[in-house]
C-alpha atoms as a PDB file:
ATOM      1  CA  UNK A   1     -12.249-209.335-147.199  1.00  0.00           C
ATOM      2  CA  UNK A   2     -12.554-209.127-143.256  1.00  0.00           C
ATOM      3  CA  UNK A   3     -14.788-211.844-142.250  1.00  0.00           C
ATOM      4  CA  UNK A   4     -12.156-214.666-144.451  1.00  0.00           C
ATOM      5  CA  UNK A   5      -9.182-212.811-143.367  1.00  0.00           C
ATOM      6  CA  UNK A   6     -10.052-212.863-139.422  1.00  0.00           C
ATOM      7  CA  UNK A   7     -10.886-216.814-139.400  1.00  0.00           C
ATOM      8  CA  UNK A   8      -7.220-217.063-140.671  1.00  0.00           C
ATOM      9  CA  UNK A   9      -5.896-214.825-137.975  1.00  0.00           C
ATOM     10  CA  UNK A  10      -8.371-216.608-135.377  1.00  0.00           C
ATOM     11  CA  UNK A  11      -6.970-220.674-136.505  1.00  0.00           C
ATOM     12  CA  UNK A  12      -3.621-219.203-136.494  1.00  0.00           C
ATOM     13  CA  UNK A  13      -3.839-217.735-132.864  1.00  0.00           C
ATOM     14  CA  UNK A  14      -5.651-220.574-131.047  1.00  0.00           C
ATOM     15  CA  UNK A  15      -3.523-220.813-128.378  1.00  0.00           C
ATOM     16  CA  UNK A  16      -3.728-217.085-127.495  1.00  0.00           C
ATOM     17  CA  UNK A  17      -7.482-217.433-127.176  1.00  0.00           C
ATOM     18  CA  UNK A  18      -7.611-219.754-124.875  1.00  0.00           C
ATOM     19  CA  UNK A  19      -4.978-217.957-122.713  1.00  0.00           C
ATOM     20  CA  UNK A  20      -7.755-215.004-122.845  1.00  0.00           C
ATOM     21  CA  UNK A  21     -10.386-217.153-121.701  1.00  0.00           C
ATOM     22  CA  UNK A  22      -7.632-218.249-118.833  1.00  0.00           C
ATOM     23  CA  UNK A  23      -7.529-214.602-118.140  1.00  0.00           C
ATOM     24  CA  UNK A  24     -11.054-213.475-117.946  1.00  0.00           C
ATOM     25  CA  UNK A  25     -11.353-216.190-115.355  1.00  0.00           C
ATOM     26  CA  UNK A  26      -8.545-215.213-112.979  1.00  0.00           C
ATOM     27  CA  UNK A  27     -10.041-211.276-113.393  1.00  0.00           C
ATOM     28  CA  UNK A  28     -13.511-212.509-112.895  1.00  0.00           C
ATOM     29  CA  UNK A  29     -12.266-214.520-109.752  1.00  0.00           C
ATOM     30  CA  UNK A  30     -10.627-211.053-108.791  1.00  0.00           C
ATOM     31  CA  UNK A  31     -13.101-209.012-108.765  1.00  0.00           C
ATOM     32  CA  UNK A  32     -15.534-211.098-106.836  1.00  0.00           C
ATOM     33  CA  UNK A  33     -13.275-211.206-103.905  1.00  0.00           C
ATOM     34  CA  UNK A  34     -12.315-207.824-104.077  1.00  0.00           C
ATOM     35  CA  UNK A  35     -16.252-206.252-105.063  1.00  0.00           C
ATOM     36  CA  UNK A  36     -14.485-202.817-104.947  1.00  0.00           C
ATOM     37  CA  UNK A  37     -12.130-200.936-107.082  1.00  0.00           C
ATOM     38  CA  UNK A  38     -12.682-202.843-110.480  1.00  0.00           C
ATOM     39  CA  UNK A  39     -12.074-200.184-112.862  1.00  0.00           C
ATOM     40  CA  UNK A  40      -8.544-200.387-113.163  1.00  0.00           C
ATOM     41  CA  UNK A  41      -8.356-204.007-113.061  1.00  0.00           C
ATOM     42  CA  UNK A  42     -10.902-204.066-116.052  1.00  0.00           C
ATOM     43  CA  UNK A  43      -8.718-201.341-118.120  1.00  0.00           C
ATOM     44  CA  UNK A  44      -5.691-203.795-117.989  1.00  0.00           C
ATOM     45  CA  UNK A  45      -7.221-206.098-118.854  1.00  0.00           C
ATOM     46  CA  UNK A  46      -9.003-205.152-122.267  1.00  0.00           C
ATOM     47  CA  UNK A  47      -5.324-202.794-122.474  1.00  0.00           C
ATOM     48  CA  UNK A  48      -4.001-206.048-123.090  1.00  0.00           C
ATOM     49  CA  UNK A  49      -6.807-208.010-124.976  1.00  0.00           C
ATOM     50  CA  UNK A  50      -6.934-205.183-127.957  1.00  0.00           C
ATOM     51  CA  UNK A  51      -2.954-205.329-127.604  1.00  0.00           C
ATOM     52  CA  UNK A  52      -3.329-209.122-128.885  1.00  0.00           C
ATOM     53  CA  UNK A  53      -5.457-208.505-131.177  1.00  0.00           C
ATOM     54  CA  UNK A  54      -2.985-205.938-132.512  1.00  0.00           C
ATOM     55  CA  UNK A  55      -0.719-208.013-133.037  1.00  0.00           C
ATOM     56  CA  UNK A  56      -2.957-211.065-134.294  1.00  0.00           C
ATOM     57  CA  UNK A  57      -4.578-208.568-137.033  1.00  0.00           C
ATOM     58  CA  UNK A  58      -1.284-207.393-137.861  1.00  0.00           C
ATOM     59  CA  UNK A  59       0.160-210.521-138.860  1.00  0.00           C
ATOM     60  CA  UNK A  60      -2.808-210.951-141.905  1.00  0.00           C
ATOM     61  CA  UNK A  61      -2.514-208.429-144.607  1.00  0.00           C
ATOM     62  CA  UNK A  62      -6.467-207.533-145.045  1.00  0.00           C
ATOM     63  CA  UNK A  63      -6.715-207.473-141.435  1.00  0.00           C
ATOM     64  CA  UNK A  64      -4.195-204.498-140.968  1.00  0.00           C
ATOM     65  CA  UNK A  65      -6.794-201.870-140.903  1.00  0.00           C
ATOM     66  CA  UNK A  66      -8.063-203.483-138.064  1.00  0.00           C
ATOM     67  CA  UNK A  67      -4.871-203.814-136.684  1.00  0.00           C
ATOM     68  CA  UNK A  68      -4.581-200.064-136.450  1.00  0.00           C
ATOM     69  CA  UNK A  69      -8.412-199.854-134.913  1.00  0.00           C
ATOM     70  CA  UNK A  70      -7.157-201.906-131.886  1.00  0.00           C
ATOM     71  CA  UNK A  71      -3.936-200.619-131.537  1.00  0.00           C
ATOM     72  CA  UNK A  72      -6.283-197.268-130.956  1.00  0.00           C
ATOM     73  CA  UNK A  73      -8.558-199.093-128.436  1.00  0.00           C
ATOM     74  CA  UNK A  74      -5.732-200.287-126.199  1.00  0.00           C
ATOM     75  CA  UNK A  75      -4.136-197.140-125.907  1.00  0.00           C
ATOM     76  CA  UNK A  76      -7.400-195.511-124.874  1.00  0.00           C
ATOM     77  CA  UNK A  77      -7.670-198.335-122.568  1.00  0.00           C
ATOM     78  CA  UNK A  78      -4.263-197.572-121.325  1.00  0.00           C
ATOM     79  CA  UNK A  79      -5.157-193.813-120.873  1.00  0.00           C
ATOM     80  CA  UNK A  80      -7.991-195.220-118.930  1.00  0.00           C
ATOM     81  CA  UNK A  81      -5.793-197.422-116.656  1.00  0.00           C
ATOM     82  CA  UNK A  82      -3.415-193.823-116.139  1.00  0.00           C
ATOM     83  CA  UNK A  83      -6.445-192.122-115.112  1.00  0.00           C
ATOM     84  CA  UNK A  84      -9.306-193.723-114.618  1.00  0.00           C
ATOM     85  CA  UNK A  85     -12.539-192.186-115.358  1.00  0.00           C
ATOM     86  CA  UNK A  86     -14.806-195.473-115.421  1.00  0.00           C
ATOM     87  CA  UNK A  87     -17.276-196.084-112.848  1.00  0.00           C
ATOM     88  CA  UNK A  88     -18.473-199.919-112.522  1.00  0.00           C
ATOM     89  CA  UNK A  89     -21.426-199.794-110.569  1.00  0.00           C
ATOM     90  CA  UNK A  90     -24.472-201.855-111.430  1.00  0.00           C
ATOM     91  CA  UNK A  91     -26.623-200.620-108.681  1.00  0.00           C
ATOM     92  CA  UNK A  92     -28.990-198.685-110.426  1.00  0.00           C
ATOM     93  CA  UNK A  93     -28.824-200.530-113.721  1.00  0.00           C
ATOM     94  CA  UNK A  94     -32.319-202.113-114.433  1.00  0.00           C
ATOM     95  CA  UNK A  95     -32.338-205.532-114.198  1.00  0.00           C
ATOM     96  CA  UNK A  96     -33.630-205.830-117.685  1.00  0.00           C
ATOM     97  CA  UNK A  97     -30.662-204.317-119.362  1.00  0.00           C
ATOM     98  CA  UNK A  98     -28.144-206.236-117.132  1.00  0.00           C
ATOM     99  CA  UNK A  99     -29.949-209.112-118.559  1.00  0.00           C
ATOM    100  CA  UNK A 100     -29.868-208.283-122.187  1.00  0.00           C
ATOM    101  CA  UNK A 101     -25.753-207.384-121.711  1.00  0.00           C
ATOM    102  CA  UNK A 102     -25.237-210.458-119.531  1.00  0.00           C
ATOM    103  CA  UNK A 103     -26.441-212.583-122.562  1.00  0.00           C
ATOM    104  CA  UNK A 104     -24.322-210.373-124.756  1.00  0.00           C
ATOM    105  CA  UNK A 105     -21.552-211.192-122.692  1.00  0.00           C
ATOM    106  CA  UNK A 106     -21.878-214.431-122.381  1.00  0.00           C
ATOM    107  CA  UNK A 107     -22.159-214.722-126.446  1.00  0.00           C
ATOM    108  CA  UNK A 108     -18.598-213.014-126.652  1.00  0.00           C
ATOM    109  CA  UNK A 109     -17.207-215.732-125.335  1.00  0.00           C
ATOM    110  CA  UNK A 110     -18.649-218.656-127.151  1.00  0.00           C
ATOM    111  CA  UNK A 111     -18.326-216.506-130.259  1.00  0.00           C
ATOM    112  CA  UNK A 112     -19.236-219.037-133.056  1.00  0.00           C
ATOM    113  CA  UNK A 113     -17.483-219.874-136.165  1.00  0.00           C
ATOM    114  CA  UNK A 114     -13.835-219.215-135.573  1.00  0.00           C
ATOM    115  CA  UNK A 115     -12.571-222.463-133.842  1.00  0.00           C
ATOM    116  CA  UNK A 116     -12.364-224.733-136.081  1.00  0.00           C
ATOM    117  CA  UNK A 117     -13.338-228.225-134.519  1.00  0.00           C
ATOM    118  CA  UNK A 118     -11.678-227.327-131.213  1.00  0.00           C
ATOM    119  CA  UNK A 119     -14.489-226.170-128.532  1.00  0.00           C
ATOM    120  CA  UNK A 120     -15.834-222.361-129.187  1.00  0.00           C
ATOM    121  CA  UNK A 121     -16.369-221.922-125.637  1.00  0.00           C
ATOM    122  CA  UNK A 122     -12.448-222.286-124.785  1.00  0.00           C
ATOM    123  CA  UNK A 123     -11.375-221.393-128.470  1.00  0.00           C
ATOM    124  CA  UNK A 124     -13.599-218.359-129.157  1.00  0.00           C
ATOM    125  CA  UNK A 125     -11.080-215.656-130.496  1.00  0.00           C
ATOM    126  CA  UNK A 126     -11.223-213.359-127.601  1.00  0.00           C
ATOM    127  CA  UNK A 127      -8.426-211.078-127.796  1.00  0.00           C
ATOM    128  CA  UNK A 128      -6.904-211.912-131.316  1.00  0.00           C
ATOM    129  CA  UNK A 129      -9.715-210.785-133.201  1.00  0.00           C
ATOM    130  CA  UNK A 130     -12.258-207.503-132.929  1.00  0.00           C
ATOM    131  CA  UNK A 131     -15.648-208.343-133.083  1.00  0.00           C
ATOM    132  CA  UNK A 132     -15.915-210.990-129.380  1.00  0.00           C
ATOM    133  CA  UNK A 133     -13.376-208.542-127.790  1.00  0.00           C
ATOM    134  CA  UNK A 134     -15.234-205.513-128.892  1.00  0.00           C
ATOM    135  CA  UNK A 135     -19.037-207.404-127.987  1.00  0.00           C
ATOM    136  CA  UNK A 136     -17.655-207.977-123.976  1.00  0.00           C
ATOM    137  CA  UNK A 137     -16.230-204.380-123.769  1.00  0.00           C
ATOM    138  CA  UNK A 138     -19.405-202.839-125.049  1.00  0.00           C
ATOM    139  CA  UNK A 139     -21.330-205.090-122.902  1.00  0.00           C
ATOM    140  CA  UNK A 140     -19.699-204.306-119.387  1.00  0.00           C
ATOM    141  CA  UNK A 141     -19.560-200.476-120.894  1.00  0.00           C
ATOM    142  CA  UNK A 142     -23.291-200.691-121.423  1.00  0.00           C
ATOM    143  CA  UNK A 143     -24.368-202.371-118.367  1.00  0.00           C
ATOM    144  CA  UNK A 144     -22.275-199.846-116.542  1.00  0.00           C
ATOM    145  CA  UNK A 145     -23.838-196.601-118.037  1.00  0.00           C
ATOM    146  CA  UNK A 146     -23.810-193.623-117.768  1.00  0.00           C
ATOM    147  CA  UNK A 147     -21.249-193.771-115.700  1.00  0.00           C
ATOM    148  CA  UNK A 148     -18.459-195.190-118.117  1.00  0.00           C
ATOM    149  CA  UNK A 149     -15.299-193.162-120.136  1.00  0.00           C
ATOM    150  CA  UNK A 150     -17.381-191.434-122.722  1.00  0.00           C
ATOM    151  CA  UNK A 151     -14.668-191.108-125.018  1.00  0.00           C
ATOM    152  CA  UNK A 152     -13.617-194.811-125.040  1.00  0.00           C
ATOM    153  CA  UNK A 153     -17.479-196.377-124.972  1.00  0.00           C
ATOM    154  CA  UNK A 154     -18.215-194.273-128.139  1.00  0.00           C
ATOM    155  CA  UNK A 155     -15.325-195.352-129.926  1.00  0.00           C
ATOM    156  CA  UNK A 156     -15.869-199.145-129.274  1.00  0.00           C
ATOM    157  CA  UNK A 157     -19.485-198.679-130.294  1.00  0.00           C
ATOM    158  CA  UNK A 158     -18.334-196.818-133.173  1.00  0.00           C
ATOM    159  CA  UNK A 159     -15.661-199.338-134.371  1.00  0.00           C
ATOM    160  CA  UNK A 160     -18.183-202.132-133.365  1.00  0.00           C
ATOM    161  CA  UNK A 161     -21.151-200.788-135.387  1.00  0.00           C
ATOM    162  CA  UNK A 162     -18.698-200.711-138.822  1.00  0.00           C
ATOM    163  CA  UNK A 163     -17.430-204.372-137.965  1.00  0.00           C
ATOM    164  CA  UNK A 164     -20.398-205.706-137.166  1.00  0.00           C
ATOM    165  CA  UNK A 165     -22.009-204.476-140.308  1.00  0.00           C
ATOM    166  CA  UNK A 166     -19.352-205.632-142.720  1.00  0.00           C
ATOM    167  CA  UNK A 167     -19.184-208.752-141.218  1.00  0.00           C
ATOM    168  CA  UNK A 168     -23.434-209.633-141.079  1.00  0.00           C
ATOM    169  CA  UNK A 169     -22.912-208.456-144.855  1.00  0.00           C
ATOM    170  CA  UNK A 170     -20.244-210.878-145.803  1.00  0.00           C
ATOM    171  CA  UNK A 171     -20.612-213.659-143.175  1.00  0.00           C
ATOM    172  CA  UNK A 172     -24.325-213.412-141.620  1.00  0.00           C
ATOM    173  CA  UNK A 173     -25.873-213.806-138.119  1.00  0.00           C
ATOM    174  CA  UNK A 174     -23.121-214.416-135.931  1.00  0.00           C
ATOM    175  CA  UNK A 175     -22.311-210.535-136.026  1.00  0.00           C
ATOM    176  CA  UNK A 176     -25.475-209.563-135.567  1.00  0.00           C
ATOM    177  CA  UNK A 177     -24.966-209.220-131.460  1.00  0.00           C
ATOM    178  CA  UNK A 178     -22.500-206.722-132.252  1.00  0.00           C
ATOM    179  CA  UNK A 179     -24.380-204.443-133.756  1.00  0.00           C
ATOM    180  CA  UNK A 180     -26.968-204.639-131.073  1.00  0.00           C
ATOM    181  CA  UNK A 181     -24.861-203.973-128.596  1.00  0.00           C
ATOM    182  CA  UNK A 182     -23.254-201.305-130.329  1.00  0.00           C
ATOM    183  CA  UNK A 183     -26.453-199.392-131.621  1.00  0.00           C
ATOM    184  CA  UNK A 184     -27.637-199.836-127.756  1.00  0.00           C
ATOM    185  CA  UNK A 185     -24.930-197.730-126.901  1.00  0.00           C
ATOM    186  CA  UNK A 186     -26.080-194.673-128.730  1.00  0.00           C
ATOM    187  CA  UNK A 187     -29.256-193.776-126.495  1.00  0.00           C
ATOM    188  CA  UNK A 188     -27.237-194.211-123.374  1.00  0.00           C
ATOM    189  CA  UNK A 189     -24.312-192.370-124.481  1.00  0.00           C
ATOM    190  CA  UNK A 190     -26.604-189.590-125.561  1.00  0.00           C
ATOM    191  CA  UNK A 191     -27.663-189.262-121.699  1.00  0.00           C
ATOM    192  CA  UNK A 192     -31.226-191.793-121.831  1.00  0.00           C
ATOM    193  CA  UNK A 193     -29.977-194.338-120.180  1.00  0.00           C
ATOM    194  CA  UNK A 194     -32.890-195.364-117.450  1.00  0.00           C
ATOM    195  CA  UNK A 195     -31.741-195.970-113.598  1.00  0.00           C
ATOM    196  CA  UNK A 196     -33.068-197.242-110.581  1.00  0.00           C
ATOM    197  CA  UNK A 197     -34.288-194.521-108.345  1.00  0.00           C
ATOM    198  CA  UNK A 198     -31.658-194.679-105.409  1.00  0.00           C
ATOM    199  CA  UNK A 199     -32.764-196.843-102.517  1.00  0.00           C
ATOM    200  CA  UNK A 200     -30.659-195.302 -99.898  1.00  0.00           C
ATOM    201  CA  UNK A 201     -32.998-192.334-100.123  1.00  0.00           C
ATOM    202  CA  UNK A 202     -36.085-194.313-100.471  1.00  0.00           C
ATOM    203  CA  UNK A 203     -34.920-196.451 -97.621  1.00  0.00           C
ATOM    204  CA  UNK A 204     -33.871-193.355 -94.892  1.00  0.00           C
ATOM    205  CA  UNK A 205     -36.853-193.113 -93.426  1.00  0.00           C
ATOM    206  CA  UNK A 206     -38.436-196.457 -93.555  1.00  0.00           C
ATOM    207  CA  UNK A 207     -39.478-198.139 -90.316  1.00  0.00           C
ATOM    208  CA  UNK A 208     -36.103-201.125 -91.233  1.00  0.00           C
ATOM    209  CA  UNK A 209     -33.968-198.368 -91.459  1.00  0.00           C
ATOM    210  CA  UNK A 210     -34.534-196.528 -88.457  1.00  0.00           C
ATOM    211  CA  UNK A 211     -34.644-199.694 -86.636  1.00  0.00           C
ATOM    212  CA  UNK A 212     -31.027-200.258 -88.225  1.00  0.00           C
ATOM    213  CA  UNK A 213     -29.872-196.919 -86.777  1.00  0.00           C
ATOM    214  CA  UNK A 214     -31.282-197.815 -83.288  1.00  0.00           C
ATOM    215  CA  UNK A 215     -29.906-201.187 -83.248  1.00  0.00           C
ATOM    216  CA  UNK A 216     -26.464-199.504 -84.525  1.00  0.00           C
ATOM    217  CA  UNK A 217     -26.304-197.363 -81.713  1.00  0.00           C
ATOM    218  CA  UNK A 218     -27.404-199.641 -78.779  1.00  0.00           C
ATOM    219  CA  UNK A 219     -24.004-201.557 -80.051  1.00  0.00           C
ATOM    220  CA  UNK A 220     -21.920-198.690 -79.720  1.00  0.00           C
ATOM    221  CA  UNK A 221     -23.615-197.271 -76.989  1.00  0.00           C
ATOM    222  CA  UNK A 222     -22.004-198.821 -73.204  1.00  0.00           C
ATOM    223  CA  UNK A 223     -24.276-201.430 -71.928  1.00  0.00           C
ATOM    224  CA  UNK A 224     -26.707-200.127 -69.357  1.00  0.00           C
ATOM    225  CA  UNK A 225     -25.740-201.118 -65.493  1.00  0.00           C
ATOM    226  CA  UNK A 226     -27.926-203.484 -63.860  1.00  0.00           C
ATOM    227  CA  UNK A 227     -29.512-201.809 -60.278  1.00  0.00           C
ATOM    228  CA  UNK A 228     -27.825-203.773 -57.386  1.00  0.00           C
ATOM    229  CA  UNK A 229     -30.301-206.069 -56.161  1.00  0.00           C
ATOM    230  CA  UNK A 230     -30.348-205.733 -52.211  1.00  0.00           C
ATOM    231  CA  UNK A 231     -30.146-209.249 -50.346  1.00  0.00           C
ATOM    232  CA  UNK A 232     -32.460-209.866 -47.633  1.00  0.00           C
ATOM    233  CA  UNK A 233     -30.917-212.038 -44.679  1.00  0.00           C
ATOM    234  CA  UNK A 234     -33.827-214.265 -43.451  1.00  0.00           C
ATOM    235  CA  UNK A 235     -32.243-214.815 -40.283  1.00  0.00           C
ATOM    236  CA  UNK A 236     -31.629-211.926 -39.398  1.00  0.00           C
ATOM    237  CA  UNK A 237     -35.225-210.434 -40.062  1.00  0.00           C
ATOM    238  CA  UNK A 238     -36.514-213.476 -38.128  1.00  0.00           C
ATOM    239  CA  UNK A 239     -34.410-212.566 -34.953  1.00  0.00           C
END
């Protein structure tokens, strides 16, 4: 079944894992110097994680079904790269459920069970197999709610809700954060996800802010002229 099928795939594509885990350092490295336009560096790079695990799944005979799942994943993701339609903005996420996905995350990368005697935290099959690259896309997807690609955030919690469940059936725990990311997704997808209130418009009329304004505009304002100071001469009032 599945679960036996993908630690095959996973010992057979060691090497390819750890080039992920290469990768999701250089992007992570990325974005925090650039802080701004993320989206499209994100879609390229789960375009080419479910592309890997494409061909990783493909090369197992039980695992072909899968296969064909990713396949479907990266070319949404490559959709999403054409036109992006993702909004990564954690502003108004509570800090709870960044939390909760930020331990999810963190999970899909030391993804248990599937390398061998080599360290899971290098070797964790992210990008050959579905369920760790599957867990990190759903995690970012949920954090980032409700303003991610509906279309693609419903079909990885979709195809993450069967995995998951086959795989807790046949194989146990270690597939249980999948489905708990994946059933998370439902409630915000169906529009009650739970946001900060916006603090720009708390903030507009606080006493900081409009000491923020005045302070802006004393900068650009000119700087005021000093009054000439009129010199006495001593001597001259003594004659």
């Amino acid at each position: 079944m599945w679960p036996q099928a993908q630690h095959a795939v996973a010992e057979s594509f060691l090497l390819l894992a750890a080039g992920h885990h290469l990768a999701i350092a250089v992007v992570a490295v990325l974005l925090w110097i650039r802080r701004s336009s993320t989206e499209r560096t994100v879609a390229v790079y789960f375009a080419l994680a479910f592309a890997t695990a494409t061909v990783a799944l493909a090369s197992h005979p039980s695992t072909r079904v899968l296969a064909a799942f990713a396949a479907g994943l990266s070319a949404l993701w490559c959709l999403e790269i054409a036109h992006p339609r993702n909004v990564l903005s954690f502003d108004r996420t509570p800090r709870l459920r960044l939390t909760v996905m930020g331990a999810l995350g963190i999970f899909a990368l030391l993804y248990p069970g599937y390398s061998g005697d080599l360290p899971s935290f290098v070797f964790s099959p992210l990008g050959v197999i579905l369920p760790p690259t599957l867990l990190l896309a759903l995690a970012l997807m949920n954090s980032a709610a409700p303003s991610t690609n509906r279309p693609v955030h419903w079909t990885l919690a979709t195809i993450g809700l069967v995995t998951g469940a086959i795989g807790v059936f046949q194989e146990g725990w270690v597939h249980a954060p999948l489905i708990a990311a994946s059933l998370y997704a439902v409630p915000l997808l169906l529009g009650r996800a739970k946001l900060l209130e916006d603090r720009g418009s708390i903030d507009a009329t606080s006493v900081r802010a409009v000491h923020d304004r005045m302070h802006k505009r004393r900068v650009l304002l000119s700087r005021p002229r000093r009054s000439s100071v009129r010199k006495l001469d001593v001597r001259k009032r003594r004659k």
